[in-house]
Each structure stands twice: as structure tokens, then as C-alpha cells.
PDB file of N, CA and C in Angstrom:
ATOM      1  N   UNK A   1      77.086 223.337  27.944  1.00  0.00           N
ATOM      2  CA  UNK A   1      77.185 224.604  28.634  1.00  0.00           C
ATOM      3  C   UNK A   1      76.767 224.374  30.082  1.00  0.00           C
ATOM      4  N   UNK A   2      77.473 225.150  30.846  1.00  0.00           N
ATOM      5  CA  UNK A   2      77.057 224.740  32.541  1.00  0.00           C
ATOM      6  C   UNK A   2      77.285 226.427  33.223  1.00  0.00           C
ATOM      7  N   UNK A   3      76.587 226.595  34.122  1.00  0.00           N
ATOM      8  CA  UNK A   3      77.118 227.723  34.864  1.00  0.00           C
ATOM      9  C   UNK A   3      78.053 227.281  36.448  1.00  0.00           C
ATOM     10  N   UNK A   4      78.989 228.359  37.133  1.00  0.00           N
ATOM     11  CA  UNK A   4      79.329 227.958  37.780  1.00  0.00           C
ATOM     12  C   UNK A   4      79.223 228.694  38.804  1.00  0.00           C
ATOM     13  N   UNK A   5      78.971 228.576  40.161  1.00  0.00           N
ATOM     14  CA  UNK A   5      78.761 230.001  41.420  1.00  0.00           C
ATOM     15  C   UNK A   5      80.047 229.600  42.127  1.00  0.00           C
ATOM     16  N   UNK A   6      80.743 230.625  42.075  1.00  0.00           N
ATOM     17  CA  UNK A   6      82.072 230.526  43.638  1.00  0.00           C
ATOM     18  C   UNK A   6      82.022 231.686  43.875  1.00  0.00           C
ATOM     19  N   UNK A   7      83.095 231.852  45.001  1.00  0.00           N
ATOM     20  CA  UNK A   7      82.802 232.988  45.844  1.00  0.00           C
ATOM     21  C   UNK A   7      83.651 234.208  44.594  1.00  0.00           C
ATOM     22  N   UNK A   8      84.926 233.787  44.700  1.00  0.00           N
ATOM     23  CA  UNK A   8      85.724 234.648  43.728  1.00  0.00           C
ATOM     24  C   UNK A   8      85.636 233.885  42.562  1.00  0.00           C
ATOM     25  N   UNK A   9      87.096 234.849  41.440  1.00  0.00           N
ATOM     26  CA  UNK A   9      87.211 233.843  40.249  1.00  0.00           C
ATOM     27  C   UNK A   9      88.005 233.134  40.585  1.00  0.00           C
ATOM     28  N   UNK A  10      88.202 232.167  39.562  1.00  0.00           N
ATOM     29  CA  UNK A  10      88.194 230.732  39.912  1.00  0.00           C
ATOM     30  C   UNK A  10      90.077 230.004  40.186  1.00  0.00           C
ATOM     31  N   UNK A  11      90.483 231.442  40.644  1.00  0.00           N
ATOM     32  CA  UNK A  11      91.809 231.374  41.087  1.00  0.00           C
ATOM     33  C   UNK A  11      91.813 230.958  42.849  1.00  0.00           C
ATOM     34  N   UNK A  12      90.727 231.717  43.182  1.00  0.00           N
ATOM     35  CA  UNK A  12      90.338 231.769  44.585  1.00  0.00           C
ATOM     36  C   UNK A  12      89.110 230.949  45.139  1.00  0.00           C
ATOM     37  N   UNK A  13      89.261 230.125  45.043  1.00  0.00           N
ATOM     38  CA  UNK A  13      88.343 228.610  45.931  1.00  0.00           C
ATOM     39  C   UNK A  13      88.467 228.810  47.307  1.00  0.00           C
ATOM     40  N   UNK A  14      88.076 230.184  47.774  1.00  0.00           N
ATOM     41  CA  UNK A  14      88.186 230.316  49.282  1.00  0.00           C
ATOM     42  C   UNK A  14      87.113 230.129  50.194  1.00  0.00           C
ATOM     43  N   UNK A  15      85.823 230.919  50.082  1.00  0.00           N
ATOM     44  CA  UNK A  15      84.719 231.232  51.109  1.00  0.00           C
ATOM     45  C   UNK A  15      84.409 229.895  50.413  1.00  0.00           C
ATOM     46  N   UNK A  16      83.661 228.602  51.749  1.00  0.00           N
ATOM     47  CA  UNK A  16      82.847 228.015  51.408  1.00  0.00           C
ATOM     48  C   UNK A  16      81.423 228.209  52.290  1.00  0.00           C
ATOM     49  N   UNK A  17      80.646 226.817  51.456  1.00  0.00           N
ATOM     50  CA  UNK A  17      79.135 226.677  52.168  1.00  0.00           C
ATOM     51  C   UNK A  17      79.064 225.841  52.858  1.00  0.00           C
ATOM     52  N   UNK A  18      78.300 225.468  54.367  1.00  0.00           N
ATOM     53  CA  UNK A  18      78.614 224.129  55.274  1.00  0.00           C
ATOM     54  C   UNK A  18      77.570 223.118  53.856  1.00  0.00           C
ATOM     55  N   UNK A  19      77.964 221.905  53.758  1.00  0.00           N
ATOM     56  CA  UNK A  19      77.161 221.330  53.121  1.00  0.00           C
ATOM     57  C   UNK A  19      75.446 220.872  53.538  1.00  0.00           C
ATOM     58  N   UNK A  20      75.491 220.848  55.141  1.00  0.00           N
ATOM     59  CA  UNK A  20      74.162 220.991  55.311  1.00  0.00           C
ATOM     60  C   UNK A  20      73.271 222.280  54.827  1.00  0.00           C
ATOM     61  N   UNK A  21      73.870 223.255  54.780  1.00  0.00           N
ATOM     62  CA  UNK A  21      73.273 224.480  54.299  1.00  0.00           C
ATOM     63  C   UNK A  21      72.484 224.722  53.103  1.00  0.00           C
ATOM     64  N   UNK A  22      73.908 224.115  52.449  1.00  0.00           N
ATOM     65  CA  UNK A  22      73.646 224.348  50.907  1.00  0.00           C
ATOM     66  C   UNK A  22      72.428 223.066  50.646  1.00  0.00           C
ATOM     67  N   UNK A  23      72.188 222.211  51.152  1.00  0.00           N
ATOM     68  CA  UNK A  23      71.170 221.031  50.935  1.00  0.00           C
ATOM     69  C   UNK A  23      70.091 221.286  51.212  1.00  0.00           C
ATOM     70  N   UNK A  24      69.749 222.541  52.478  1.00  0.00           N
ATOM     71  CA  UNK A  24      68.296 222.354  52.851  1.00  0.00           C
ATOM     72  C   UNK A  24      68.159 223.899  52.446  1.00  0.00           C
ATOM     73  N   UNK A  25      68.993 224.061  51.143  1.00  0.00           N
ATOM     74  CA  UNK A  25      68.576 225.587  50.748  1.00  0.00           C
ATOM     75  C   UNK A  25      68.172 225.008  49.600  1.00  0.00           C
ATOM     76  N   UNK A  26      68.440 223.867  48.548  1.00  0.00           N
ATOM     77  CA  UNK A  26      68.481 223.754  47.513  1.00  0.00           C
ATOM     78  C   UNK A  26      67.274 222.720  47.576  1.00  0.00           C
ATOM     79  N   UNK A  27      66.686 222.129  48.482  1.00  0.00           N
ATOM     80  CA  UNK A  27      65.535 221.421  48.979  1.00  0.00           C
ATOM     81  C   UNK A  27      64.689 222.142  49.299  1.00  0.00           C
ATOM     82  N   UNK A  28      64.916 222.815  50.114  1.00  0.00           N
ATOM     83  CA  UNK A  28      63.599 223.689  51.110  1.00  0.00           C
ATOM     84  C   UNK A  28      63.132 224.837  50.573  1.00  0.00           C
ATOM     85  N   UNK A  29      64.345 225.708  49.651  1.00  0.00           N
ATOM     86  CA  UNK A  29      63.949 226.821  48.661  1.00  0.00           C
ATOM     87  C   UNK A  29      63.608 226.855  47.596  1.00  0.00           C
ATOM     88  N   UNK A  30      64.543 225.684  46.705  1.00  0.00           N
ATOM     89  CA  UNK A  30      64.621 225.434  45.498  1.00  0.00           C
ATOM     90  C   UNK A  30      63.723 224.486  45.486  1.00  0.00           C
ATOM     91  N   UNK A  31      63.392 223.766  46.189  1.00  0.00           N
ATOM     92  CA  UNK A  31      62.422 222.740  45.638  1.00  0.00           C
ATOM     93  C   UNK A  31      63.008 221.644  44.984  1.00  0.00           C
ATOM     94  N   UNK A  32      64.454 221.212  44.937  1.00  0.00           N
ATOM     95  CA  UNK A  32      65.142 220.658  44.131  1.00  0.00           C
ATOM     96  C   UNK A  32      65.208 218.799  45.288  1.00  0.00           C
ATOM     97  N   UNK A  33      65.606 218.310  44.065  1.00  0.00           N
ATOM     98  CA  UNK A  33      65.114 216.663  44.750  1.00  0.00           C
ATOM     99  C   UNK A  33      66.542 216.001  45.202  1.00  0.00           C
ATOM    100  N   UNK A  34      67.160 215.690  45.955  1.00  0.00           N
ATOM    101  CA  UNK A  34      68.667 215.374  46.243  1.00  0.00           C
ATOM    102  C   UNK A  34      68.292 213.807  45.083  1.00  0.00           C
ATOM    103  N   UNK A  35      69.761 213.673  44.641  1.00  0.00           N
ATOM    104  CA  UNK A  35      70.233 212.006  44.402  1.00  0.00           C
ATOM    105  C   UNK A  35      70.977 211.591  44.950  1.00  0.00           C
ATOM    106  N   UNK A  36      72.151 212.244  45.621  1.00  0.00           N
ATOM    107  CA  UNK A  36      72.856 211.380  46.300  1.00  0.00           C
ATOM    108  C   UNK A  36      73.629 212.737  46.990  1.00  0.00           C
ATOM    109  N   UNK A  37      75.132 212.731  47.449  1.00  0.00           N
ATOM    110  CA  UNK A  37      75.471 213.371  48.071  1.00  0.00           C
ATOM    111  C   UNK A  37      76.260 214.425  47.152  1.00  0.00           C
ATOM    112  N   UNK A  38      75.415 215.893  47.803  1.00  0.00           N
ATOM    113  CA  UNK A  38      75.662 216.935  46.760  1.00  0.00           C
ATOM    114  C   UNK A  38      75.277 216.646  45.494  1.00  0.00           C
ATOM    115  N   UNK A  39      74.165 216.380  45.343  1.00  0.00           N
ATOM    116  CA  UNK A  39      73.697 216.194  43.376  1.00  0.00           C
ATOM    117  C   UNK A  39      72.385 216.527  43.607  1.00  0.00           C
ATOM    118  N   UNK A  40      71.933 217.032  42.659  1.00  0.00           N
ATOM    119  CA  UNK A  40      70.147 217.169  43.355  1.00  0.00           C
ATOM    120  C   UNK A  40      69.486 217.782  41.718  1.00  0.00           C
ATOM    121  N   UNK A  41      68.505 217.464  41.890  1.00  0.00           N
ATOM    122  CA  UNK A  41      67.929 217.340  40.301  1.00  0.00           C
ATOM    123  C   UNK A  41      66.575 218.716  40.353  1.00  0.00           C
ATOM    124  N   UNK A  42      66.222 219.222  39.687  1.00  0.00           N
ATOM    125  CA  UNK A  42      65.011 219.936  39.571  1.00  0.00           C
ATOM    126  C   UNK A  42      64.258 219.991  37.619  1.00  0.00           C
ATOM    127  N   UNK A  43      63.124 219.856  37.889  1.00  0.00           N
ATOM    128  CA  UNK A  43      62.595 219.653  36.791  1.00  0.00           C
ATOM    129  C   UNK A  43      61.877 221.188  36.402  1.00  0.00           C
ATOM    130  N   UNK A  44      62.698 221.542  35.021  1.00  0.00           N
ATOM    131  CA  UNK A  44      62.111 222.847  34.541  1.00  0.00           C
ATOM    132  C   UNK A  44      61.627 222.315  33.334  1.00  0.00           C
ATOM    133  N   UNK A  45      60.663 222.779  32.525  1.00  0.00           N
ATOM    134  CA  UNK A  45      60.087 222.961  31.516  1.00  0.00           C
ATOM    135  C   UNK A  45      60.320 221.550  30.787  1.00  0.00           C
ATOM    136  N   UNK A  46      60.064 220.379  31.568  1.00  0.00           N
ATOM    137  CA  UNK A  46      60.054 219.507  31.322  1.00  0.00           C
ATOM    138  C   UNK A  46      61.294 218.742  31.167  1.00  0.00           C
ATOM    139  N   UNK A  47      62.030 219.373  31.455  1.00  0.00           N
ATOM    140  CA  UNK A  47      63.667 218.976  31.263  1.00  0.00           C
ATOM    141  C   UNK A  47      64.320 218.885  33.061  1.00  0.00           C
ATOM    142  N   UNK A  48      65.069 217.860  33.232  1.00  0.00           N
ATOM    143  CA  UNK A  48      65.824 217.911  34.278  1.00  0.00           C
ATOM    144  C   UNK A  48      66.781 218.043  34.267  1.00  0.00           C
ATOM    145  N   UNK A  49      67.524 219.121  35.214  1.00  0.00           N
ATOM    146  CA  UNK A  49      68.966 219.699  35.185  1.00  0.00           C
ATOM    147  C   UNK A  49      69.464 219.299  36.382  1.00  0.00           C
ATOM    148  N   UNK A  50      70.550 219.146  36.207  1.00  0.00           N
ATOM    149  CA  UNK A  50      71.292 218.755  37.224  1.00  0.00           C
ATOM    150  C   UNK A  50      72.066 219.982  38.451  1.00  0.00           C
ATOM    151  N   UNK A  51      72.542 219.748  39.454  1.00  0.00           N
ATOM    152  CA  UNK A  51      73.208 220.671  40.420  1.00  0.00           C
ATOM    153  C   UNK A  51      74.057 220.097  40.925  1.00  0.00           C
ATOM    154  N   UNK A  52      75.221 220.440  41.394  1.00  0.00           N
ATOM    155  CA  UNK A  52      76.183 219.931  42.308  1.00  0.00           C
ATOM    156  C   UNK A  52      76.821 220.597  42.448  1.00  0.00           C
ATOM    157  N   UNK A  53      76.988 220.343  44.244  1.00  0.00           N
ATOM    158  CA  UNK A  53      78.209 220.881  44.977  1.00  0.00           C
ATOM    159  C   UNK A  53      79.242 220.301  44.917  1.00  0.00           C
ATOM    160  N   UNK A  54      80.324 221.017  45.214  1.00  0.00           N
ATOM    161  CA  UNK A  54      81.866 221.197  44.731  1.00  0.00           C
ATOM    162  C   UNK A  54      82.718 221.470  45.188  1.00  0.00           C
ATOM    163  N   UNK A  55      83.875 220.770  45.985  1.00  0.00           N
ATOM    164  CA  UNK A  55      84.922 220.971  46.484  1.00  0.00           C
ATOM    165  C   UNK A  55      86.022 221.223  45.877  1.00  0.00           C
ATOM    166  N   UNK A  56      86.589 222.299  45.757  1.00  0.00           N
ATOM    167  CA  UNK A  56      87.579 222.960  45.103  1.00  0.00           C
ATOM    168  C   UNK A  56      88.797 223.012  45.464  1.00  0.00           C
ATOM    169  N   UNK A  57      90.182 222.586  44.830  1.00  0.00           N
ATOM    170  CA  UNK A  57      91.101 223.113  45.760  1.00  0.00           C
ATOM    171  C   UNK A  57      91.571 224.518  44.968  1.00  0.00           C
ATOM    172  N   UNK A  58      92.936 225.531  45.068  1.00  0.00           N
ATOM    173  CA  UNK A  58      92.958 226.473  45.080  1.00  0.00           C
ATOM    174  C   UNK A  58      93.394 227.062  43.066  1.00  0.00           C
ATOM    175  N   UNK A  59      93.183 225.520  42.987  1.00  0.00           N
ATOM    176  CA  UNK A  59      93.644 225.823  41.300  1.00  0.00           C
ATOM    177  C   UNK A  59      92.416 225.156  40.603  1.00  0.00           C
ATOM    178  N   UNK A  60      91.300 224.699  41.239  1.00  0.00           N
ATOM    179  CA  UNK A  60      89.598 224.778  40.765  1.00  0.00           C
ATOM    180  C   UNK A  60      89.502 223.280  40.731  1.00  0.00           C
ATOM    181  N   UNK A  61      90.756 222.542  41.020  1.00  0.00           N
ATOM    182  CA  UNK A  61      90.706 220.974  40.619  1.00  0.00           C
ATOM    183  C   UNK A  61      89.434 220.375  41.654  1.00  0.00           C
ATOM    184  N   UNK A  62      88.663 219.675  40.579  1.00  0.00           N
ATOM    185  CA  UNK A  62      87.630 219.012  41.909  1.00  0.00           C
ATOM    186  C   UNK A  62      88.024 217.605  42.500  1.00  0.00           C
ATOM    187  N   UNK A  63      87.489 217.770  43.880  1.00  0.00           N
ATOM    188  CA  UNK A  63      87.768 216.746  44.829  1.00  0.00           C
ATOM    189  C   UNK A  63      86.713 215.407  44.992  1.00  0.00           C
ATOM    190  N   UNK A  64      86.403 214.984  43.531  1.00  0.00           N
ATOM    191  CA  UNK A  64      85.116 214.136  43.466  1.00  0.00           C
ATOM    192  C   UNK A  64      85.271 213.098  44.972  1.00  0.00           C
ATOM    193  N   UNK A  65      86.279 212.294  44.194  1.00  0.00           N
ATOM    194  CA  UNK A  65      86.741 211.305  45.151  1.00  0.00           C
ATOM    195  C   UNK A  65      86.122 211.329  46.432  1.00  0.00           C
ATOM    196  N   UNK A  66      86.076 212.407  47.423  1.00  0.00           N
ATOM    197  CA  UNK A  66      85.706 211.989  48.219  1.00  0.00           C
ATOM    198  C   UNK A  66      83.819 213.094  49.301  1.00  0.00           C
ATOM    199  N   UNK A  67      83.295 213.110  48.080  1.00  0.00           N
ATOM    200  CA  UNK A  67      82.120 214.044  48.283  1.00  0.00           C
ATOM    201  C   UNK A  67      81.624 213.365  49.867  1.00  0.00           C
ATOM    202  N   UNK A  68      81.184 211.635  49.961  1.00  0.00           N
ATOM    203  CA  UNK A  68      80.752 211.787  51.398  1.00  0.00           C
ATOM    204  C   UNK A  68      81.168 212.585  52.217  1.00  0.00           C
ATOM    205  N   UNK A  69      82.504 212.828  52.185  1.00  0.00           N
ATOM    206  CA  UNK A  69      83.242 213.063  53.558  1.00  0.00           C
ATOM    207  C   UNK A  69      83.166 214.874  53.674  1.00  0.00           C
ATOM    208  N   UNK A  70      82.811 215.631  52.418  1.00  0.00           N
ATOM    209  CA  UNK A  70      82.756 217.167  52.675  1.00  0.00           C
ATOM    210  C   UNK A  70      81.853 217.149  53.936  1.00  0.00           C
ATOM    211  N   UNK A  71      82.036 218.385  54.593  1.00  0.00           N
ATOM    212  CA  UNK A  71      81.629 219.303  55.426  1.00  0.00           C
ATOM    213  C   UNK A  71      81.229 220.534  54.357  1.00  0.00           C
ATOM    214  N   UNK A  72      82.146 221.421  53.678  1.00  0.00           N
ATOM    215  CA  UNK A  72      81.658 222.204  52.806  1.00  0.00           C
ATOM    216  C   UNK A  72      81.999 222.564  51.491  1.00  0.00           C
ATOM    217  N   UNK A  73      81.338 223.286  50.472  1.00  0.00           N
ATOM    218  CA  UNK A  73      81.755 223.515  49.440  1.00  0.00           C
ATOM    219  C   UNK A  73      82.274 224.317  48.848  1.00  0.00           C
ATOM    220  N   UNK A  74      82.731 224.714  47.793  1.00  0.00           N
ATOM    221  CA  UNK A  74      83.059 226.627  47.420  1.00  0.00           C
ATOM    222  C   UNK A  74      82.703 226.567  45.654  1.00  0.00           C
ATOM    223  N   UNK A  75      82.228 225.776  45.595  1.00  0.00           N
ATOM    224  CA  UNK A  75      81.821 225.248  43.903  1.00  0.00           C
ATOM    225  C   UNK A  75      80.180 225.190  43.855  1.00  0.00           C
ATOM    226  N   UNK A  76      79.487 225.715  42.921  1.00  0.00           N
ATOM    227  CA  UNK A  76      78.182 224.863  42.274  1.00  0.00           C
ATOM    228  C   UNK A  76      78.397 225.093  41.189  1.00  0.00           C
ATOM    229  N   UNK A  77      77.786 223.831  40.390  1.00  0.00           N
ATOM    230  CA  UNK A  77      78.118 223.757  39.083  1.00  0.00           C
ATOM    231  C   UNK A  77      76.138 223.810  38.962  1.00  0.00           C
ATOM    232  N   UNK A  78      75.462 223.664  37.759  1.00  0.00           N
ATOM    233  CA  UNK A  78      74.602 223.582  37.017  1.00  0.00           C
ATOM    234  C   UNK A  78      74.564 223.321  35.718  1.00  0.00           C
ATOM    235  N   UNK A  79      74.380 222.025  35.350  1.00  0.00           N
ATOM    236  CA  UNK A  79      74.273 221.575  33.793  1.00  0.00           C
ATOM    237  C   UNK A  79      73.592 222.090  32.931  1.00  0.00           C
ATOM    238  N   UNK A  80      73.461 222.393  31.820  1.00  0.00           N
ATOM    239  CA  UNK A  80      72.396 222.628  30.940  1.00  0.00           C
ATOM    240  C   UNK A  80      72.197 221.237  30.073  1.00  0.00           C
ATOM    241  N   UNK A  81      70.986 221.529  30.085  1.00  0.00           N
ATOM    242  CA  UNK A  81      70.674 220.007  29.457  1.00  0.00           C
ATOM    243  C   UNK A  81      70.960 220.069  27.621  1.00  0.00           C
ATOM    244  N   UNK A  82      71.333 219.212  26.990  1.00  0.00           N
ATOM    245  CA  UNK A  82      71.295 219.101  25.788  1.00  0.00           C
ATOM    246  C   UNK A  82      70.538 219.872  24.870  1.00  0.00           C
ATOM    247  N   UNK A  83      69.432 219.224  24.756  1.00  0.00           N
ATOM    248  CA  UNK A  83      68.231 220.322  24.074  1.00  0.00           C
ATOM    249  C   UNK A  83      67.955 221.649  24.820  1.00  0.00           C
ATOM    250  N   UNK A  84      68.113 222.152  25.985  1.00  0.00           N
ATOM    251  CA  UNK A  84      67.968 223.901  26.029  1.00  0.00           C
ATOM    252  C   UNK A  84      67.590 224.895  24.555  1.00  0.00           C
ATOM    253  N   UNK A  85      66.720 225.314  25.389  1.00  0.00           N
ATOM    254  CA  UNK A  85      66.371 226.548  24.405  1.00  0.00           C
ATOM    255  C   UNK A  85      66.721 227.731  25.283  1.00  0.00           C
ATOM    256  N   UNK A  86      66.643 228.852  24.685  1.00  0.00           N
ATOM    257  CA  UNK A  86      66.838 229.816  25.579  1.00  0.00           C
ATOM    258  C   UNK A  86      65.581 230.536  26.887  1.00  0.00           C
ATOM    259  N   UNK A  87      64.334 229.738  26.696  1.00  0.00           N
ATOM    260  CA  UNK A  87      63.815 229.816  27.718  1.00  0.00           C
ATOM    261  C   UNK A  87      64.368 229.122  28.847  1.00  0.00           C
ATOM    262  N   UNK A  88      64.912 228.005  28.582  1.00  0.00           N
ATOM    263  CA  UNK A  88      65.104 226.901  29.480  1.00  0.00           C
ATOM    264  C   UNK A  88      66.377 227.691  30.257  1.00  0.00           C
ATOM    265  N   UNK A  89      67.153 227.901  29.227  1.00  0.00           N
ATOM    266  CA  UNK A  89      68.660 228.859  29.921  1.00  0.00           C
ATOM    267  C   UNK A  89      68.127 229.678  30.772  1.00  0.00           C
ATOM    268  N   UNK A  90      66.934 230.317  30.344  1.00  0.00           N
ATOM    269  CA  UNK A  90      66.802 231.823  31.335  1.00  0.00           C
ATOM    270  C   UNK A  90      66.525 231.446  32.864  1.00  0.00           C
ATOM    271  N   UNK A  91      65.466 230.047  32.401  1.00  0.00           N
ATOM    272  CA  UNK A  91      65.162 229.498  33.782  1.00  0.00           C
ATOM    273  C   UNK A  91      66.089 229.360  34.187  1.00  0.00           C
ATOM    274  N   UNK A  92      67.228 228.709  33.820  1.00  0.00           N
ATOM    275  CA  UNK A  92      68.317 228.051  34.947  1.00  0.00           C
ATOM    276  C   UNK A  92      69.022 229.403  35.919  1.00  0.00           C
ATOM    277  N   UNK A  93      69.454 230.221  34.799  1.00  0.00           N
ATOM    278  CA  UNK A  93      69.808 231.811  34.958  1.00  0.00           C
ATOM    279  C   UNK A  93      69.516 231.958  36.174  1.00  0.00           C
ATOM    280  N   UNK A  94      68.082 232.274  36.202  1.00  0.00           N
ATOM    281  CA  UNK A  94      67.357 232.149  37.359  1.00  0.00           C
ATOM    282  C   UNK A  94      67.476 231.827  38.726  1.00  0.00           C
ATOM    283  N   UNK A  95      68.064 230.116  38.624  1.00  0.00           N
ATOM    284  CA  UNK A  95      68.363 229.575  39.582  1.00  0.00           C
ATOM    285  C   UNK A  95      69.647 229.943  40.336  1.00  0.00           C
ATOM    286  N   UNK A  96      70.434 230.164  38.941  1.00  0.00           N
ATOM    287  CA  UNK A  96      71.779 230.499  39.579  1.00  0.00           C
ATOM    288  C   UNK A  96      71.666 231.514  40.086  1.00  0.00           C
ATOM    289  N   UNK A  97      70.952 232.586  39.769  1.00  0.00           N
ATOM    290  CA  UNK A  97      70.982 233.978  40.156  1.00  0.00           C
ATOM    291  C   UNK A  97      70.125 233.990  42.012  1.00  0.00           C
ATOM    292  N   UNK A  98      69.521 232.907  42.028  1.00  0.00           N
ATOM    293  CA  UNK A  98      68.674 233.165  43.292  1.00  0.00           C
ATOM    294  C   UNK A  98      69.737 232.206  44.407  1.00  0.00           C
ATOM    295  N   UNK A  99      70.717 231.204  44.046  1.00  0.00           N
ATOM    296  CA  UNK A  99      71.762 230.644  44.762  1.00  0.00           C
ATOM    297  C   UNK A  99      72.617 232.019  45.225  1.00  0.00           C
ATOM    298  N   UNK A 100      73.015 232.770  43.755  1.00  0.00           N
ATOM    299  CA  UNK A 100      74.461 233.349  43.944  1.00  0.00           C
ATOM    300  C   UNK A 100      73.582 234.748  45.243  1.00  0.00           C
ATOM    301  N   UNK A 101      72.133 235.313  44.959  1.00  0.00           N
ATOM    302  CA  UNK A 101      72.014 236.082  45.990  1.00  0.00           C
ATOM    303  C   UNK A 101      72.214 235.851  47.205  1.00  0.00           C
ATOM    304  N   UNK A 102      71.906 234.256  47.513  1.00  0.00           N
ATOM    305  CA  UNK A 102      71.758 233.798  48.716  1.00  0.00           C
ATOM    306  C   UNK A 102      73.050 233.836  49.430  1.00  0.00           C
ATOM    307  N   UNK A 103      73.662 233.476  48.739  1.00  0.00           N
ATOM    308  CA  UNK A 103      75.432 233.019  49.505  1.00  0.00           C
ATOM    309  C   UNK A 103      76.431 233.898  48.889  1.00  0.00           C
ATOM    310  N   UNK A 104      75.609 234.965  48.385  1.00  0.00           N
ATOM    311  CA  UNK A 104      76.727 236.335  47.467  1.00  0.00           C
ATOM    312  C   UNK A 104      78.083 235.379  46.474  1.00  0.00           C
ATOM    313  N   UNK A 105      77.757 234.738  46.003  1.00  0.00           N
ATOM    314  CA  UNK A 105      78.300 233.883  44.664  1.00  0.00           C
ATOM    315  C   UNK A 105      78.638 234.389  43.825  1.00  0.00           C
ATOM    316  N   UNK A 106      79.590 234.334  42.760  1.00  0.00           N
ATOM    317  CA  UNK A 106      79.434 234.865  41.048  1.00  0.00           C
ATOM    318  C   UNK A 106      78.930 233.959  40.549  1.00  0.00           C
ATOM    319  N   UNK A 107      78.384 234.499  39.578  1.00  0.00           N
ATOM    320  CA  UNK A 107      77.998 233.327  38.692  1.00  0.00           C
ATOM    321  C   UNK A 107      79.374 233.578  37.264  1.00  0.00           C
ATOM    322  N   UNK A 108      79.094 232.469  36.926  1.00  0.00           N
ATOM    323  CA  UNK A 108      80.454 232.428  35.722  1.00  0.00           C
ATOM    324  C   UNK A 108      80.023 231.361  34.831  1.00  0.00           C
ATOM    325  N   UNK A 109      79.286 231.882  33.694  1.00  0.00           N
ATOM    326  CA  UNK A 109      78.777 231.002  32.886  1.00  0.00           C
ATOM    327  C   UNK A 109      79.856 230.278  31.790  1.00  0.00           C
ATOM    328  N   UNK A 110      79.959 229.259  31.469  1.00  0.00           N
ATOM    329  CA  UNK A 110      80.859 228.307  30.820  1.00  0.00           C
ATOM    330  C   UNK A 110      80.200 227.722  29.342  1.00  0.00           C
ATOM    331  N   UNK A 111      80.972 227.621  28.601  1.00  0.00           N
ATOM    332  CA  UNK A 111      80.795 226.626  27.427  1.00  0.00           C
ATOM    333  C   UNK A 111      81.565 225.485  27.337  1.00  0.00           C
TER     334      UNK A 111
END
């Protein structure tokens, strides 16, 4: 299960985030630890979840291939980790919910 924040649904990969933005929001607010470019880890309830930003084109296909080179995103994804309980979900909830205020996001939770 993963949640996902874009601006619209997921027909419309339009509004993005500059990627510096989204990094020293997800560092400086979130507290979250970068791994590499656009990936960044935070440790809840003993469990580490993953984050990443996401380049979308207009039919949701992601643009892994070439993450150095973004400028910006219109995707976050959030993993749920394996073992989750539903505390752990609520936390993440959480997270997504304090991203999607920030940058007026949906959230769109996935199985």
C-alpha cells in the first residue's frame, strides 16, 4: 500500500514542485533524511518509510530514468512498510496530510 499527493487526479500531472523546495520542506519540516536524489527516508515507530518525488508525464508514467536532471515534480509517492499497523498508517496519513496542506496536493491512497 502507498499513498500518492498530485495536484489533480491522476489524469492531470500538471502543477509541479521546484525540486529544491520540495527537499528543504521534507528536510527542514519533516525532519526526513535525503538518500539520494528525491528519496528521503523518515523513521516512525520504529519503522522506516520511504518518500519520493516524481516526475510525471500526462498519463502518470514515471520518468525514473532521469531523476538527476528534474528541476520539478508533480508526484509524491509514500511507501508503507510491510508490517504497518494501523497506527503506523495513521502516522504516515499524517505526513501526507501535512505535505498535501503545504503544496494543496490530493492525497490518493493506493493498494
Amino acid at each position: 500500500m502507498y499513498v500518492r499527493l498530485h495536484k489533480y487526479h491522476s489524469e492531470k500531472f500538471a502543477l509541479c514542485i521546484k525540486t529544491d523546495v520540495i527537499e528543504n520542506f521534507l528536510i527542514i519540516n519533516m525532519n526526513c533524511t535525503k538518500l539520494s536524489t528525491l528519496v528521503f527516508t523518515k523513521e516512525l515507530s520504529g519503522s522506516s518509510i520511504i518518500i519520493r518525488g516524481i516526475n510525471a508525464n500526462l498519463q502518470g508514467n514515471y520518468a525514473y530514468d532521469s531523476a538527476d536532471a528534474f528541476m520539478e515534480i508533480n508526484l509524491i509517492e509514500i511507501d508503507f512498510p510491510d508490517n504497518s499497523d494501523g497506527d503506523l498508517e495513521d502516522e504516515i496519513l499524517k505526513i501526507a496530510q501535512k505535505i498535501s496542506n503545504e503544496f494543496l496536493w490530493k492525497i490518493d491512497l493506493r493498494e
